[in-house]
N, C-alpha and C. Protein backbone atom coordinates (compact mmCIF):
# COMPACT_ATOMS: atom_id res chain seq x y z
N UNK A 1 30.92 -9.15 12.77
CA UNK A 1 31.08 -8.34 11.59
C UNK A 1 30.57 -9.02 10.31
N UNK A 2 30.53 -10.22 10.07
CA UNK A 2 29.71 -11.04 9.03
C UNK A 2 28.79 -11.01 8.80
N UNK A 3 28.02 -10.54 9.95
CA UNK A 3 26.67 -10.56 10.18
C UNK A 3 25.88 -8.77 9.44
N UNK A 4 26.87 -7.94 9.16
CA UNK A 4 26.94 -6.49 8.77
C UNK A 4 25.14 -7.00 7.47
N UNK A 5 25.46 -7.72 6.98
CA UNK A 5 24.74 -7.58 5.59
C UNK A 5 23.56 -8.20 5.69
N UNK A 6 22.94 -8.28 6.88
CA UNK A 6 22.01 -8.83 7.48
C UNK A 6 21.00 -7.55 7.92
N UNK A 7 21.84 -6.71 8.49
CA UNK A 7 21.03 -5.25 8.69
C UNK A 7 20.03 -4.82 7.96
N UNK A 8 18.98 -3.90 8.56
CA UNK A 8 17.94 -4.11 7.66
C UNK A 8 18.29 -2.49 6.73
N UNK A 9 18.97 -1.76 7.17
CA UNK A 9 19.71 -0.80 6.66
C UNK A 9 20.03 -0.89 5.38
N UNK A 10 21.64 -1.43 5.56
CA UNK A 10 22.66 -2.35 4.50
C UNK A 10 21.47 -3.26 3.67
N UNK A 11 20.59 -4.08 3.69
CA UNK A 11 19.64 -4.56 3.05
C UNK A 11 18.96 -3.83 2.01
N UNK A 12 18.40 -2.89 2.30
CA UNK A 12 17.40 -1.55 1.74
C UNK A 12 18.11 -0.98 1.01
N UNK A 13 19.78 -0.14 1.33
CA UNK A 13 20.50 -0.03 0.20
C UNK A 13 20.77 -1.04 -0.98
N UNK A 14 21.33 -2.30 -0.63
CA UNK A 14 21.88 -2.64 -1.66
C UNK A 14 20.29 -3.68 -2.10
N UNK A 15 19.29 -3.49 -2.05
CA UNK A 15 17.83 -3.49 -2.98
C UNK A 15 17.51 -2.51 -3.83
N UNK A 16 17.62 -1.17 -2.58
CA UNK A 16 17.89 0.14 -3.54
C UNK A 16 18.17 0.33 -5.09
N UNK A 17 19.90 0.52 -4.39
CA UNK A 17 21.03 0.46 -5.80
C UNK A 17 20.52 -1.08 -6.99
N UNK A 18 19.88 -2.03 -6.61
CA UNK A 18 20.57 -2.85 -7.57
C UNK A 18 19.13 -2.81 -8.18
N UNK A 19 17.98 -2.03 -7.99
CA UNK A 19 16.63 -1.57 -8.27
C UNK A 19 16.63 -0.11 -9.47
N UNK A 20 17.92 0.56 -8.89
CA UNK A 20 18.27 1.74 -9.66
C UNK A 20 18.87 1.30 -10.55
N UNK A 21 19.89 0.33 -10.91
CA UNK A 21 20.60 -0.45 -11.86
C UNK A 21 19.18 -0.79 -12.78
N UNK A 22 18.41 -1.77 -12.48
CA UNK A 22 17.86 -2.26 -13.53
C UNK A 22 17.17 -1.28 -13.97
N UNK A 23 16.46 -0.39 -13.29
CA UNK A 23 15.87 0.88 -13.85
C UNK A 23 16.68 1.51 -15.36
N UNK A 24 17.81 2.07 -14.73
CA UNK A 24 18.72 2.02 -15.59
C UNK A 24 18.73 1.52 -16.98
N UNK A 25 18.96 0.44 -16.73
CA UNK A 25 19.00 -0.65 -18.04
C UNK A 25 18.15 -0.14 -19.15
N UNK A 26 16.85 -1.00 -17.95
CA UNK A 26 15.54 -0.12 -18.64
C UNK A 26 15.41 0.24 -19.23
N UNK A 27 15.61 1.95 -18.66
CA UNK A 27 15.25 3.00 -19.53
C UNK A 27 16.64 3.26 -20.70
N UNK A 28 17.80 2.22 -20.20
CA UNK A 28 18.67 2.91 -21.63
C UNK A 28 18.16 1.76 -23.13
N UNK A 29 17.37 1.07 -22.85
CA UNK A 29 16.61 -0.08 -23.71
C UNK A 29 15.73 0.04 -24.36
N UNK A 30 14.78 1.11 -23.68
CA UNK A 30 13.03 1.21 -24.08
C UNK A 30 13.27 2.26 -25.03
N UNK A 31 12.31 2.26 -25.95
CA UNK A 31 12.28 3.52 -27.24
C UNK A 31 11.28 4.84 -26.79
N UNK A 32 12.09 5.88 -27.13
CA UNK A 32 10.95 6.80 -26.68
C UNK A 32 9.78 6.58 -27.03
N UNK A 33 8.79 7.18 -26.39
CA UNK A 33 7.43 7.71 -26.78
C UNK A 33 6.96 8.25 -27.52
N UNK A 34 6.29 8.73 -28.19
CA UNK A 34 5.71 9.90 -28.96
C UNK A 34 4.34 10.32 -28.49
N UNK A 35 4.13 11.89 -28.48
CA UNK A 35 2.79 12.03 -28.57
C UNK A 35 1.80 11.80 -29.08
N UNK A 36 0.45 10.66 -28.96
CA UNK A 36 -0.30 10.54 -29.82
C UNK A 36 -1.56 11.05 -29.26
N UNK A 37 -3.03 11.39 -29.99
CA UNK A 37 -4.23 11.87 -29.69
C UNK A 37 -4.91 10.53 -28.97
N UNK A 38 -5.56 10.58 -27.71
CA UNK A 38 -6.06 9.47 -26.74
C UNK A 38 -5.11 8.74 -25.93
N UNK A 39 -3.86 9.03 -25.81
CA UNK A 39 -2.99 8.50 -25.50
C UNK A 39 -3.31 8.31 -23.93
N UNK A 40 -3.88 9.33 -23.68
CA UNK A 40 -4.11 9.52 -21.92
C UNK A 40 -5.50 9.15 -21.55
N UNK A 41 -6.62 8.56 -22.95
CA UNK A 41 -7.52 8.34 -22.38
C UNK A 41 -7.78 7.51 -21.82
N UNK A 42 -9.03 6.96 -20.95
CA UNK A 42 -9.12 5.83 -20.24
C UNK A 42 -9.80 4.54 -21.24
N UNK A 43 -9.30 3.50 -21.10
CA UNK A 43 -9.54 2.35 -21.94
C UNK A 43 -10.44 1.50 -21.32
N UNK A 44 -11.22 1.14 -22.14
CA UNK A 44 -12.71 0.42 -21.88
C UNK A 44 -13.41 -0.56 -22.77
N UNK A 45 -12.45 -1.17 -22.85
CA UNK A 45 -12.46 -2.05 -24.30
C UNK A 45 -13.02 -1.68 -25.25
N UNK A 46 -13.06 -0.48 -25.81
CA UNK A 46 -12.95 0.19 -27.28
C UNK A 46 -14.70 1.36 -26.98
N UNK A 47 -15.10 1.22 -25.92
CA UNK A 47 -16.20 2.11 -25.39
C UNK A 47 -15.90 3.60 -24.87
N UNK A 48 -16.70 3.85 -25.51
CA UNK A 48 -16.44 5.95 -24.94
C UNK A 48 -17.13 5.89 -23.16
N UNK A 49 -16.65 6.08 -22.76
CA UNK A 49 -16.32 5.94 -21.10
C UNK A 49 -16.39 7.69 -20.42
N UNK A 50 -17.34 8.15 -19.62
CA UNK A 50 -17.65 9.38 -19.01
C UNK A 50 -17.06 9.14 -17.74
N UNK A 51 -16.70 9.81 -17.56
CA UNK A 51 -15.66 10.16 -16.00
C UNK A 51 -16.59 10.56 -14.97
N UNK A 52 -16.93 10.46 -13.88
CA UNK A 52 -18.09 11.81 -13.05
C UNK A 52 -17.12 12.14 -12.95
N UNK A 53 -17.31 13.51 -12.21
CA UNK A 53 -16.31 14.78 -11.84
C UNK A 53 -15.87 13.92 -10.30
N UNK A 54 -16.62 13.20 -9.39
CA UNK A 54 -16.27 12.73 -8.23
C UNK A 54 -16.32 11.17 -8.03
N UNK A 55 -16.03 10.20 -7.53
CA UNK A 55 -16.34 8.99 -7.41
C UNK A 55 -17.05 9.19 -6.05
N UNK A 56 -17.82 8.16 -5.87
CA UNK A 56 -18.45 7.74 -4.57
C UNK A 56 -18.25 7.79 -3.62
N UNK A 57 -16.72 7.07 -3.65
CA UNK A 57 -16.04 6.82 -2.65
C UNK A 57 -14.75 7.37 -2.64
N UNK A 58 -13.98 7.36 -1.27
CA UNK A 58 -12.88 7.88 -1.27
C UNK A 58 -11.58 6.63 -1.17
N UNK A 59 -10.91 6.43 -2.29
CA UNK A 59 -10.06 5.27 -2.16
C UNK A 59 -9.20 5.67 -1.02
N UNK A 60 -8.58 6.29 -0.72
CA UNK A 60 -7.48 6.75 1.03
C UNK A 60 -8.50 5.70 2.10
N UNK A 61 -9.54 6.06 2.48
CA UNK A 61 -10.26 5.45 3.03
C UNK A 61 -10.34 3.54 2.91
N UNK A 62 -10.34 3.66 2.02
CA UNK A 62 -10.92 2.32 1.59
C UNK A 62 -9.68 1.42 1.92
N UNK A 63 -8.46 1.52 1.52
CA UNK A 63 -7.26 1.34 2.14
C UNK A 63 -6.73 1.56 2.95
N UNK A 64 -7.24 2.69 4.02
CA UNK A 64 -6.76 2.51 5.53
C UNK A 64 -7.84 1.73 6.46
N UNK A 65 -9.26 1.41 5.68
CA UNK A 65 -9.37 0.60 6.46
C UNK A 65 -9.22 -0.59 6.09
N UNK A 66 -9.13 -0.91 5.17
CA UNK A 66 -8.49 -1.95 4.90
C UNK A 66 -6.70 -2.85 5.99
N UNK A 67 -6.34 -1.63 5.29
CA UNK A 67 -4.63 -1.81 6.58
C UNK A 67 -5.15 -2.02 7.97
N UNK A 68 -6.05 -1.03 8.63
CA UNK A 68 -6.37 -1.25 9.99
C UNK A 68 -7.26 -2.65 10.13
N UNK A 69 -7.54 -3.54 9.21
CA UNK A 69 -8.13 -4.51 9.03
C UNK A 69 -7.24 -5.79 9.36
N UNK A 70 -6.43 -5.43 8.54
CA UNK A 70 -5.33 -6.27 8.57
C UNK A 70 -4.18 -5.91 9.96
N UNK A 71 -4.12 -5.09 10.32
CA UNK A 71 -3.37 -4.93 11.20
C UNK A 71 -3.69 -5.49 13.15
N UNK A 72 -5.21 -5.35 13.00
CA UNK A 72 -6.11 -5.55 13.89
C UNK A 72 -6.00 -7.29 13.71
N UNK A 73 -6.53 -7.68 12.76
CA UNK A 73 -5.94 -9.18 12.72
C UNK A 73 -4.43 -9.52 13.17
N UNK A 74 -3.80 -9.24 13.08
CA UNK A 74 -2.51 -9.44 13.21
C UNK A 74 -1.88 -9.76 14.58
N UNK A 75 -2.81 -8.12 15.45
CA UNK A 75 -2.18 -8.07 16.59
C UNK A 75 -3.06 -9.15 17.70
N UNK A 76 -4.46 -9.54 17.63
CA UNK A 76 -4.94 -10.50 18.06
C UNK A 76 -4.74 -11.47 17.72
N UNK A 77 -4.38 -12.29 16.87
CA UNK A 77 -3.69 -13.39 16.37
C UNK A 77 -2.74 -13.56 16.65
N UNK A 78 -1.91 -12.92 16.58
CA UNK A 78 -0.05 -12.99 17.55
C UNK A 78 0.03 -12.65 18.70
N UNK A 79 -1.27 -12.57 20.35
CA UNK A 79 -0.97 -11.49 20.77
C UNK A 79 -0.08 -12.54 22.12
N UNK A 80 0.92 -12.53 22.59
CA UNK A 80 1.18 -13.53 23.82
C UNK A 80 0.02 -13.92 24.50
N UNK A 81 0.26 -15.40 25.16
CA UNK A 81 -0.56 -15.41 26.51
C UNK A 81 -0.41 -14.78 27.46
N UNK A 82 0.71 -13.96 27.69
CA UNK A 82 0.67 -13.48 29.23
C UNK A 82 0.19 -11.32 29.09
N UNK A 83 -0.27 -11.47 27.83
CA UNK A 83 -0.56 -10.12 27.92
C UNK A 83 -2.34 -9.95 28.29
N UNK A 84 -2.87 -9.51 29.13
CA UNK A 84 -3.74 -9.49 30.05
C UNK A 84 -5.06 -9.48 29.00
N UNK A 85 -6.01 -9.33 29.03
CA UNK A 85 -7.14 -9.81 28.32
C UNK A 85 -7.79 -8.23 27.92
N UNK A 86 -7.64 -7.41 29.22
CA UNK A 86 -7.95 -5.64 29.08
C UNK A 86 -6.89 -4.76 27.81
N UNK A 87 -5.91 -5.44 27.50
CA UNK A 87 -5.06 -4.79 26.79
C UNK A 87 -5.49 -4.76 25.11
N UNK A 88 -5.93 -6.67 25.62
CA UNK A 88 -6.43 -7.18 23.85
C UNK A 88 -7.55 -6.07 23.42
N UNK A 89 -8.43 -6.50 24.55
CA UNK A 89 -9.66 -5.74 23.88
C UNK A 89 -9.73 -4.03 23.66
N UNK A 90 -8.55 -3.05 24.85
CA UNK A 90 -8.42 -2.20 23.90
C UNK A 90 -7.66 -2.37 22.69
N UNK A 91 -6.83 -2.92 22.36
CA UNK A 91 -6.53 -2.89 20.80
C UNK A 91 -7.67 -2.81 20.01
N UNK A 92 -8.62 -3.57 19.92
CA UNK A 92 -9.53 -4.10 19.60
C UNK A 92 -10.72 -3.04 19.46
N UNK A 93 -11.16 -2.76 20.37
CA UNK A 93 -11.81 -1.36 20.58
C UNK A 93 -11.18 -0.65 19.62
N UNK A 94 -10.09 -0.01 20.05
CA UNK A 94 -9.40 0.76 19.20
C UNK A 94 -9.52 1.10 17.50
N UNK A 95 -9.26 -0.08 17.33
CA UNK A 95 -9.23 -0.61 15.96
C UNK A 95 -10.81 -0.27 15.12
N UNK A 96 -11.85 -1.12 16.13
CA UNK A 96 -13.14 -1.01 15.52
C UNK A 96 -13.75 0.62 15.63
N UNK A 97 -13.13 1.59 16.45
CA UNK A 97 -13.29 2.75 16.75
C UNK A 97 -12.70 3.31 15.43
N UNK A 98 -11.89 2.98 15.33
CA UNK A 98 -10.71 4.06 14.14
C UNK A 98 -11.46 3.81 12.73
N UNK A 99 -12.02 2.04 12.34
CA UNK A 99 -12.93 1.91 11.01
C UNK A 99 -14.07 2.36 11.20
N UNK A 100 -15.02 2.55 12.24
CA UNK A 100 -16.26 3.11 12.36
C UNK A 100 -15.89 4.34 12.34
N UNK A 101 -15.10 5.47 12.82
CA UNK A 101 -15.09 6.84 12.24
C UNK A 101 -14.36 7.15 10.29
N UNK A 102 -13.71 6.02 10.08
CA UNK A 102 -13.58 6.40 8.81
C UNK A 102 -14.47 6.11 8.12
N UNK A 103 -15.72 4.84 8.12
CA UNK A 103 -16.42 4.50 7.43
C UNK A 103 -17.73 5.56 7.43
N UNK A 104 -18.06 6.52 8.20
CA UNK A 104 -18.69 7.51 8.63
C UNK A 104 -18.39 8.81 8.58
N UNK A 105 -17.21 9.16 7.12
CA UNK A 105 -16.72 10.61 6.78
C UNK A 105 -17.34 11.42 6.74
């Protein structure tokens, strides 16, 4: 029963709550806002800055393969010795399969 606050459960709450607390604080601390003109524009060290309507690239992408990058490292780097050599390389496969169809939208 000592061991209760070890859970990864019980953990996540009381990070939670004591995350909502300082929030809290926070916001009973900080001074409102006001509306001002440019407030929302994008800053460019004092340069008038054009938006395209699209970027190049798709950031979702760029970060899942990224994660599958990292994740693919992970599981060959940690993988036991006694797990068979056909298993690694589908991971592996897998992996380079899943970034070659995202990198190819």
């Amino acid at each position: 029963m000592p061991n209760i606050l070890y859970h990864p459960a019980i953990v996540f709450a009381l990070c939670f709550v004591c995350t909502w607390i300082i929030y809290q604080i926070g916001r009973s601390l900080s001074v409102a806002g006001k509306p001002a003109a440019g407030k929302t524009e994008i800053y460019a060290c004092g340069e008038d800055v054009t938006v395209p309507d699209r970027p190049a690239f798709n950031w979702f992408h760029i970060a899942f393969v990224f994660t599958l990058l990292d994740v693919g490292v992970l599981m060959i780097a940690t993988i036991p010795t006694n797990v068979s050599l056909p298993l690694a390389a589908a991971w592996l496969i897998g992996g380079i399969a899943a970034i070659w169809m995202l990198l190819h939208d």
